[in-house]
C-alpha atoms as a PDB file:
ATOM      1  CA  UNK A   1      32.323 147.021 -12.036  1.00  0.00           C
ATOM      2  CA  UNK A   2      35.604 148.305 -10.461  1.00  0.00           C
ATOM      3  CA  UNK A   3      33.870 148.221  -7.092  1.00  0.00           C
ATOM      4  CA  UNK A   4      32.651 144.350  -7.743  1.00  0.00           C
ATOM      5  CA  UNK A   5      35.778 142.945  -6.306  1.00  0.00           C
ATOM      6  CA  UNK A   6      35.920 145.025  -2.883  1.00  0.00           C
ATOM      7  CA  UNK A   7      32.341 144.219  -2.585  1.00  0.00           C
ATOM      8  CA  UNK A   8      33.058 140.332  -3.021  1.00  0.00           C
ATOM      9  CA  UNK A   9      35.782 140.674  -0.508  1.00  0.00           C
ATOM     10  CA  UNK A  10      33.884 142.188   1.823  1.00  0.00           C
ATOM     11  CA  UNK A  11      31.035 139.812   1.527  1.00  0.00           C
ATOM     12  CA  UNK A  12      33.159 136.907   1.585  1.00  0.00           C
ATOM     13  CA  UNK A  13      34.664 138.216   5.096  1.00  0.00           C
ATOM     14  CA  UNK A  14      31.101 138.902   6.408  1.00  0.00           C
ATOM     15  CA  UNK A  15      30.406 135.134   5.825  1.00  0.00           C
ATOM     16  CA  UNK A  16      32.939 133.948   8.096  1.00  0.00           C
ATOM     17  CA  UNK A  17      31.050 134.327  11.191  1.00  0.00           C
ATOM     18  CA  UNK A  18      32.902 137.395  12.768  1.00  0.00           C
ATOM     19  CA  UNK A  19      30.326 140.087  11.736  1.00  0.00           C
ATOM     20  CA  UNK A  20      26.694 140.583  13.394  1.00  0.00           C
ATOM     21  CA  UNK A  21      25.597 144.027  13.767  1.00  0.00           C
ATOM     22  CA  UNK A  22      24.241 146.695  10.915  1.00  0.00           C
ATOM     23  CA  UNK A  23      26.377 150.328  10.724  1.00  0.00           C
ATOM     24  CA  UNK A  24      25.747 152.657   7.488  1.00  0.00           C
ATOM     25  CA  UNK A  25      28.372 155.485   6.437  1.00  0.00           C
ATOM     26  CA  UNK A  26      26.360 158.769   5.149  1.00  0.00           C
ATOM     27  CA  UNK A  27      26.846 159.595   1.943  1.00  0.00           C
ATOM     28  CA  UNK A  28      29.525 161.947   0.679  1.00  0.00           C
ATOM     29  CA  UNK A  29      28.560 165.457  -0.075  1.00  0.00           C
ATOM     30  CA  UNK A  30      29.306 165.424  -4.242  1.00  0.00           C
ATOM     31  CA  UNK A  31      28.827 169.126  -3.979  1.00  0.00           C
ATOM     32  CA  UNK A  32      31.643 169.154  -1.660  1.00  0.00           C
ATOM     33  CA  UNK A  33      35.240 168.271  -2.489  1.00  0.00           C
ATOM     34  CA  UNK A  34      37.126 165.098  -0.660  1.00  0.00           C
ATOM     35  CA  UNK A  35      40.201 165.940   1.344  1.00  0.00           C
ATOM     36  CA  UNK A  36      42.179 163.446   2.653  1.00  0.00           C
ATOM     37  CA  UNK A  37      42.582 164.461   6.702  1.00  0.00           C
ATOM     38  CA  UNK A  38      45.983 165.884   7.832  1.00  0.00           C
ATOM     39  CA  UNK A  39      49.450 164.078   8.810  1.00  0.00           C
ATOM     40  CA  UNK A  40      49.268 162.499  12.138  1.00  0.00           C
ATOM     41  CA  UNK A  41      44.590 163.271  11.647  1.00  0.00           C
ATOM     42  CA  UNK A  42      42.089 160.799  11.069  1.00  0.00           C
ATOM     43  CA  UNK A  43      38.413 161.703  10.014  1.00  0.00           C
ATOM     44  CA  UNK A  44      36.026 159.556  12.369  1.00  0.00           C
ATOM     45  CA  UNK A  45      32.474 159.274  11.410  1.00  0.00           C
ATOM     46  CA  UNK A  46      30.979 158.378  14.734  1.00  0.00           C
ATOM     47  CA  UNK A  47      27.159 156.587  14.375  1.00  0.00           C
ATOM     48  CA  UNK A  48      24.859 154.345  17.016  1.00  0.00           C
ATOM     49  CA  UNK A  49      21.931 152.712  17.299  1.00  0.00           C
ATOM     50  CA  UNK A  50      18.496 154.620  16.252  1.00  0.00           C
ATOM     51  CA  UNK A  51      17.459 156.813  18.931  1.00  0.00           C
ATOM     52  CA  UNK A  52      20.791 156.453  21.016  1.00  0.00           C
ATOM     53  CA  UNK A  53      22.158 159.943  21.104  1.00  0.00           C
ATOM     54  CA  UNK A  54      26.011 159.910  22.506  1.00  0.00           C
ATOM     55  CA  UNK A  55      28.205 163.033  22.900  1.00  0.00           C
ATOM     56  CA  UNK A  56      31.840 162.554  21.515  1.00  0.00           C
ATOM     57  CA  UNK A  57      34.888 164.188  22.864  1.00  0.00           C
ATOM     58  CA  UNK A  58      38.559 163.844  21.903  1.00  0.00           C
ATOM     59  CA  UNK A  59      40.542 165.458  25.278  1.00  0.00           C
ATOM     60  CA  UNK A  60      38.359 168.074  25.434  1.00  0.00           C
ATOM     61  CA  UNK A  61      34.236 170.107  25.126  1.00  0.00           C
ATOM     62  CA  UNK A  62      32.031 167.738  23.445  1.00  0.00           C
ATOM     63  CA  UNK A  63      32.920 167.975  19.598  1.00  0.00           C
ATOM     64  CA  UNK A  64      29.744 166.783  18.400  1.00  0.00           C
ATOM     65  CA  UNK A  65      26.983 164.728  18.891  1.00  0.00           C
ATOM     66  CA  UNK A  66      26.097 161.273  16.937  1.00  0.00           C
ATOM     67  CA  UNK A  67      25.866 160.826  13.986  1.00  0.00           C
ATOM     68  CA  UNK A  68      28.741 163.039  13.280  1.00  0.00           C
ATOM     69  CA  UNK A  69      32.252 163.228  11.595  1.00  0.00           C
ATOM     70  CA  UNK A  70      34.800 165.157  12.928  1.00  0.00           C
ATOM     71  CA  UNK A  71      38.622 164.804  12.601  1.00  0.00           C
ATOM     72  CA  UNK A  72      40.641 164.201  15.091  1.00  0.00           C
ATOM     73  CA  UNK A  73      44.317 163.054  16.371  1.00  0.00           C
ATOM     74  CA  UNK A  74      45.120 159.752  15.577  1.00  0.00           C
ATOM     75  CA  UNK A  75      46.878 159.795  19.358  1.00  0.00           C
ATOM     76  CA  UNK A  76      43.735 160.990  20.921  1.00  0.00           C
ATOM     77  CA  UNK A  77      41.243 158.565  22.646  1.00  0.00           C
ATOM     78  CA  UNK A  78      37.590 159.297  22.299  1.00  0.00           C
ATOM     79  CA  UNK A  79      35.348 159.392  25.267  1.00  0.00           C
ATOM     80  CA  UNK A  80      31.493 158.698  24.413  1.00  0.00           C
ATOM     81  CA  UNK A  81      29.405 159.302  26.866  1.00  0.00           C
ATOM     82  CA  UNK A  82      24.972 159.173  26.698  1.00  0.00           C
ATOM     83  CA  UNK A  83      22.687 158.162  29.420  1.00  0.00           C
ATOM     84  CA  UNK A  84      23.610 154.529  28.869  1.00  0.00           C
ATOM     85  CA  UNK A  85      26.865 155.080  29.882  1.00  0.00           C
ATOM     86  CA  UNK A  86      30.349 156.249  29.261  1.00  0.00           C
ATOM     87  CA  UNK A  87      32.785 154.272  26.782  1.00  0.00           C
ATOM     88  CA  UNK A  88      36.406 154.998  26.446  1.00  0.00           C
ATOM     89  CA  UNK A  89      37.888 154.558  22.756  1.00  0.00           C
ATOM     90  CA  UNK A  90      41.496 153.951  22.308  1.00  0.00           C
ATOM     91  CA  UNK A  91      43.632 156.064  19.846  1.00  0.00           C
ATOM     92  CA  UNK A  92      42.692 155.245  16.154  1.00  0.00           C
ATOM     93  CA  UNK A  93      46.438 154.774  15.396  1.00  0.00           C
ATOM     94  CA  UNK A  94      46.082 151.617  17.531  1.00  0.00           C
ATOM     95  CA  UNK A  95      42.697 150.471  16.393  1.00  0.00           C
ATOM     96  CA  UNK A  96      42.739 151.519  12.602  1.00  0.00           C
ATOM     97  CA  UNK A  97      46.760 152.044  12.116  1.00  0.00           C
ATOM     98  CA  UNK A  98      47.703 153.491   9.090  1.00  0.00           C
ATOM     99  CA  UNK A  99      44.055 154.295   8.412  1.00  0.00           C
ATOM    100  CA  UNK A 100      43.375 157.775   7.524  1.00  0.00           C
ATOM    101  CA  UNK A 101      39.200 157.665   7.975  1.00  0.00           C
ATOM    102  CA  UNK A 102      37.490 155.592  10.685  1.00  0.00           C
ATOM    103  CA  UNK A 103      34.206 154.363  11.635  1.00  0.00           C
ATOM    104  CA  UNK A 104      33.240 154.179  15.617  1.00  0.00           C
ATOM    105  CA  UNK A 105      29.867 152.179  15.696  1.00  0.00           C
ATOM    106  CA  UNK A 106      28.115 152.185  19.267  1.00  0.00           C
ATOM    107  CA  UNK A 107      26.054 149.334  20.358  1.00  0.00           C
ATOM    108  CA  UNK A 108      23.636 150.086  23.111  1.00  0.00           C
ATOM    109  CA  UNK A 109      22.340 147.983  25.843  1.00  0.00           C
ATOM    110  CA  UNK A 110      21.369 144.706  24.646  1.00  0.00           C
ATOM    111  CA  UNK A 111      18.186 144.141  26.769  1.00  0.00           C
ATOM    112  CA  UNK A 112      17.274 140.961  25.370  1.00  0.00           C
ATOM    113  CA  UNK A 113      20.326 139.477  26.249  1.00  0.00           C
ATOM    114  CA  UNK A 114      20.657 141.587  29.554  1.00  0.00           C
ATOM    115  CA  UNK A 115      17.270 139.915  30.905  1.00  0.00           C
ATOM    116  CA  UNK A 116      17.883 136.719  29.751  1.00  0.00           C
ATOM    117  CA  UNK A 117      20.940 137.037  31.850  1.00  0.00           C
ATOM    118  CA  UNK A 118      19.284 138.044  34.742  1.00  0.00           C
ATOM    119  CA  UNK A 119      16.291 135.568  34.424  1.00  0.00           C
ATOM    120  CA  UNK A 120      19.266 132.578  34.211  1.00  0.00           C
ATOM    121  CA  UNK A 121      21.523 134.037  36.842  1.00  0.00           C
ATOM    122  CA  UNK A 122      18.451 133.572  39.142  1.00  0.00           C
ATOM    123  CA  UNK A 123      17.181 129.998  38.060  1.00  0.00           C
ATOM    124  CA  UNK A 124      21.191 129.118  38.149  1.00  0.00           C
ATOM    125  CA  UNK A 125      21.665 130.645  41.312  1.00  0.00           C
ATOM    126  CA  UNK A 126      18.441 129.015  43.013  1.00  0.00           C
ATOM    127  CA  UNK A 127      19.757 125.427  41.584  1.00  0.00           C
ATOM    128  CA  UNK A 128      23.493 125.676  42.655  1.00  0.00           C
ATOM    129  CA  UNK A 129      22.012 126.340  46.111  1.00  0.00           C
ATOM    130  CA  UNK A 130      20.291 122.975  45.770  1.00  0.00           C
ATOM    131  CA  UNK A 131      22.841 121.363  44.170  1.00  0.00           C
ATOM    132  CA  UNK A 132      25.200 122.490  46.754  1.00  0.00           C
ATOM    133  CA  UNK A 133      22.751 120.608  49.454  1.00  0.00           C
ATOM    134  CA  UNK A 134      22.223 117.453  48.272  1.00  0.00           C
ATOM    135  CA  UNK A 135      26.155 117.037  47.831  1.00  0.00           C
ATOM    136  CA  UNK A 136      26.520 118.148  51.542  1.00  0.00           C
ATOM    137  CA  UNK A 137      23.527 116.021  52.392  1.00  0.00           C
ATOM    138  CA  UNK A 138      24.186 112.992  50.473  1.00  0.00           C
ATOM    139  CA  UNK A 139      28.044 112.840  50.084  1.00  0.00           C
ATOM    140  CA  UNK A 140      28.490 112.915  53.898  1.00  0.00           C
ATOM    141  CA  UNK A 141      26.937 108.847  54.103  1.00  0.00           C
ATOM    142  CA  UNK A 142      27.913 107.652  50.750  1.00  0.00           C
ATOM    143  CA  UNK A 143      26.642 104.491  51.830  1.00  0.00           C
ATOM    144  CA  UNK A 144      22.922 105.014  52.287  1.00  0.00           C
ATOM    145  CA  UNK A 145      22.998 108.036  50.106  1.00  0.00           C
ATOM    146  CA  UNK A 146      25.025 108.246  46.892  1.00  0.00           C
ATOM    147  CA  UNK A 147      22.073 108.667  44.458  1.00  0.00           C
ATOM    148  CA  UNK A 148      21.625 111.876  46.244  1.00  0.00           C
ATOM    149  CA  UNK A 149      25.037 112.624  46.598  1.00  0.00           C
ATOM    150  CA  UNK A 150      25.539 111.954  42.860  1.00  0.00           C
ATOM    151  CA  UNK A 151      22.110 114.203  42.138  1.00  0.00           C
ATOM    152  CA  UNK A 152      23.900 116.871  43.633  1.00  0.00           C
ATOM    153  CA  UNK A 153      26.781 116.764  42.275  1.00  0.00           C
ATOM    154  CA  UNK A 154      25.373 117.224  38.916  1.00  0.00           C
ATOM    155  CA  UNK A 155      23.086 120.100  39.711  1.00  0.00           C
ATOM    156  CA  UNK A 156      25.675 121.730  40.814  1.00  0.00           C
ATOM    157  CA  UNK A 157      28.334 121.454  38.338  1.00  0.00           C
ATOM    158  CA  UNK A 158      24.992 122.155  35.709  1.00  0.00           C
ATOM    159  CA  UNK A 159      23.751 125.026  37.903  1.00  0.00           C
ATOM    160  CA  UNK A 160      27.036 126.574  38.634  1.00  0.00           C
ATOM    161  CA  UNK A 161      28.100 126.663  34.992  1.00  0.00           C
ATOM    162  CA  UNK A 162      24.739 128.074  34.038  1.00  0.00           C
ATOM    163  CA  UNK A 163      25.361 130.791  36.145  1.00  0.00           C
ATOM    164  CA  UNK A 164      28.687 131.759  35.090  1.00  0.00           C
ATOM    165  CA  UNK A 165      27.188 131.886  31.851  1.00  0.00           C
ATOM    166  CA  UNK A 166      24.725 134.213  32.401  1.00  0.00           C
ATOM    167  CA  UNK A 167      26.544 136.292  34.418  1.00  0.00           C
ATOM    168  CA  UNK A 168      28.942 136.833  31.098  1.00  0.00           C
ATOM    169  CA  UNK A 169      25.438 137.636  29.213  1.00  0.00           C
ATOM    170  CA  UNK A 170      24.777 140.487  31.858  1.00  0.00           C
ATOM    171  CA  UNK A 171      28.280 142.026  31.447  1.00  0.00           C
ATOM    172  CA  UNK A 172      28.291 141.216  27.273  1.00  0.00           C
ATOM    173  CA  UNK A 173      25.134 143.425  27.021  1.00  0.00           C
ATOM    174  CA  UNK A 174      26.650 146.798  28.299  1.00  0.00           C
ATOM    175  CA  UNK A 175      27.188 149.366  24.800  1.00  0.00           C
ATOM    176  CA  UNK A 176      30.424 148.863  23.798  1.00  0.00           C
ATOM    177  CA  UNK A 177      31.997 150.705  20.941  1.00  0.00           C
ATOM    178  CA  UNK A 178      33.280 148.958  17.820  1.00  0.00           C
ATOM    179  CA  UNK A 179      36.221 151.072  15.413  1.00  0.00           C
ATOM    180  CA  UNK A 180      36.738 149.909  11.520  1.00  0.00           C
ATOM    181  CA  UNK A 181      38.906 151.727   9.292  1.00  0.00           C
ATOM    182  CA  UNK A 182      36.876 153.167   6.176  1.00  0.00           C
ATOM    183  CA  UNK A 183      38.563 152.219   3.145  1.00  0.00           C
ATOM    184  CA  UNK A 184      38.580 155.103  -0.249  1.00  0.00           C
ATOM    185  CA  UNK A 185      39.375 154.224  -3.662  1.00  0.00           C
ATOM    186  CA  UNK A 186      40.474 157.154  -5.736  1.00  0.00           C
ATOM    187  CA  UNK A 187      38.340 158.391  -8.338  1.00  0.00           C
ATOM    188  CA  UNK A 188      39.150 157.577 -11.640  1.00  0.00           C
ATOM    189  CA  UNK A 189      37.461 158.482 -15.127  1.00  0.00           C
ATOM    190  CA  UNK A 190      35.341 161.116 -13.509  1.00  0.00           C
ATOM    191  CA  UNK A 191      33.504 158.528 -11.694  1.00  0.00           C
ATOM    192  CA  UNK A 192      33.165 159.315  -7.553  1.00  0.00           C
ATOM    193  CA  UNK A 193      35.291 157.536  -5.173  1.00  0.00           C
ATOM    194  CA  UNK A 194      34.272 154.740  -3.787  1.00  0.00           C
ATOM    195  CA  UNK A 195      33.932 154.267   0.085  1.00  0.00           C
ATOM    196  CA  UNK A 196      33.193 151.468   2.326  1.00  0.00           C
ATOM    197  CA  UNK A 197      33.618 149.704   5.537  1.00  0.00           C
ATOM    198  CA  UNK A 198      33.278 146.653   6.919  1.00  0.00           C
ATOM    199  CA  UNK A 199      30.985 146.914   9.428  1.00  0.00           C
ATOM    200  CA  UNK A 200      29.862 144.544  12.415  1.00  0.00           C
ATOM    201  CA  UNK A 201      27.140 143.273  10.218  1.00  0.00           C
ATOM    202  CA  UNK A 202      28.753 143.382   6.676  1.00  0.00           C
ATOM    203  CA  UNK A 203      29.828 145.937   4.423  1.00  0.00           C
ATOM    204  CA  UNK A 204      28.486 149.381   3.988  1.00  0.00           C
ATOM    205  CA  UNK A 205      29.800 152.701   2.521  1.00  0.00           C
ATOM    206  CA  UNK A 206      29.276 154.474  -0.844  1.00  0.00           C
ATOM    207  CA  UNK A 207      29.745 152.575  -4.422  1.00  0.00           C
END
């Protein structure tokens, strides 16, 4: 029951639209005693998508691979780097101030979205082309051919913003990286702390 009113919270904020994507905390060792990170430290717990496998380093050797936890300077950006690609994660002290734990959640390539943006950056291209002609074609003798001059200026103002669209699809489906403080309750009446986050998809931690 003490829980219940984070967990509304959460859900509540998960309803407004601004969450999409599923990220799950491990649970805590109960064999093994929690210790709040050092002054100036924050304990990331790094995860991505199944079968994505992304080596994390803080200014240095890799420090682990996902899905890991290490701690780290809150000053210190993260580099992430797999065969998809290489993402650069700013210092937690700017994207989880004041936070003492963080979760890093890595989206990988979206290829849905990345061939849909290819498939429409073609068709778009191939009609602002066309829509490009007719205007030349028809606006030059408005006279004896404005319906054409008017078809291509449509095509081309639909065509064109098509394009730019999908173009925007193409560059939105790269892996990007996504940090959320993790938020600890202390324990009380011998009962375990309770973790959670809220994640890109909702909440998720330990209750």
């Amino acid at each position: 029951m003490r829980a219940l009113p984070l967990v509304l919270l959460c859900l509540v904020a998960s309803l407004t639209g601004c969450v999409r994507r599923v990220a799950l905390l491990p649970p805590d060792d109960p064999n093994q005693p929690v210790v709040d990170p050092p002054p100036g430290m924050v304990q990331v717990n790094v995860v991505a998508e199944a079968g994505q496998v992304w080596d994390v380093r803080a200014g240095g050797p890799p420090l682990c691979q996902t899905p890991c936890t290490e701690t780290v300077s809150a000053s210190s950006e993260l580099l992430l780097t797999s065969r998809s690609g290489r993402l650069l994660v700013p210092p937690m002290a700017v994207e989880a101030p004041g936070a003492q734990r963080a979760l890093v959640v890595i989206d990988g390539i979206n290829l849905g979205e990345r061939i849909n943006g290819i498939v429409f950056t073609t068709l778009g291209g191939m009609g602002a082309i066309a829509g490009i002609t007719l205007t030349a074609v028809g606006c030059s003798n408005t006279q004896e051919r404005a319906g054409l001059c008017t078809a291509g200026l449509i095509t081309a103002g639909v065509t064109l913003a098509l394009t730019a669209v999908s173009i925007w699809m193409i560059v939105d489906s790269a892996p990007s990286a996504h940090v959320l403080p993790v938020f600890r309750t202390n324990a009380t009446n011998g009962q375990p702390p309770v973790t959670f986050a809220l994640t890109p998809a909702g909440v998720a931690g330990t209750f």
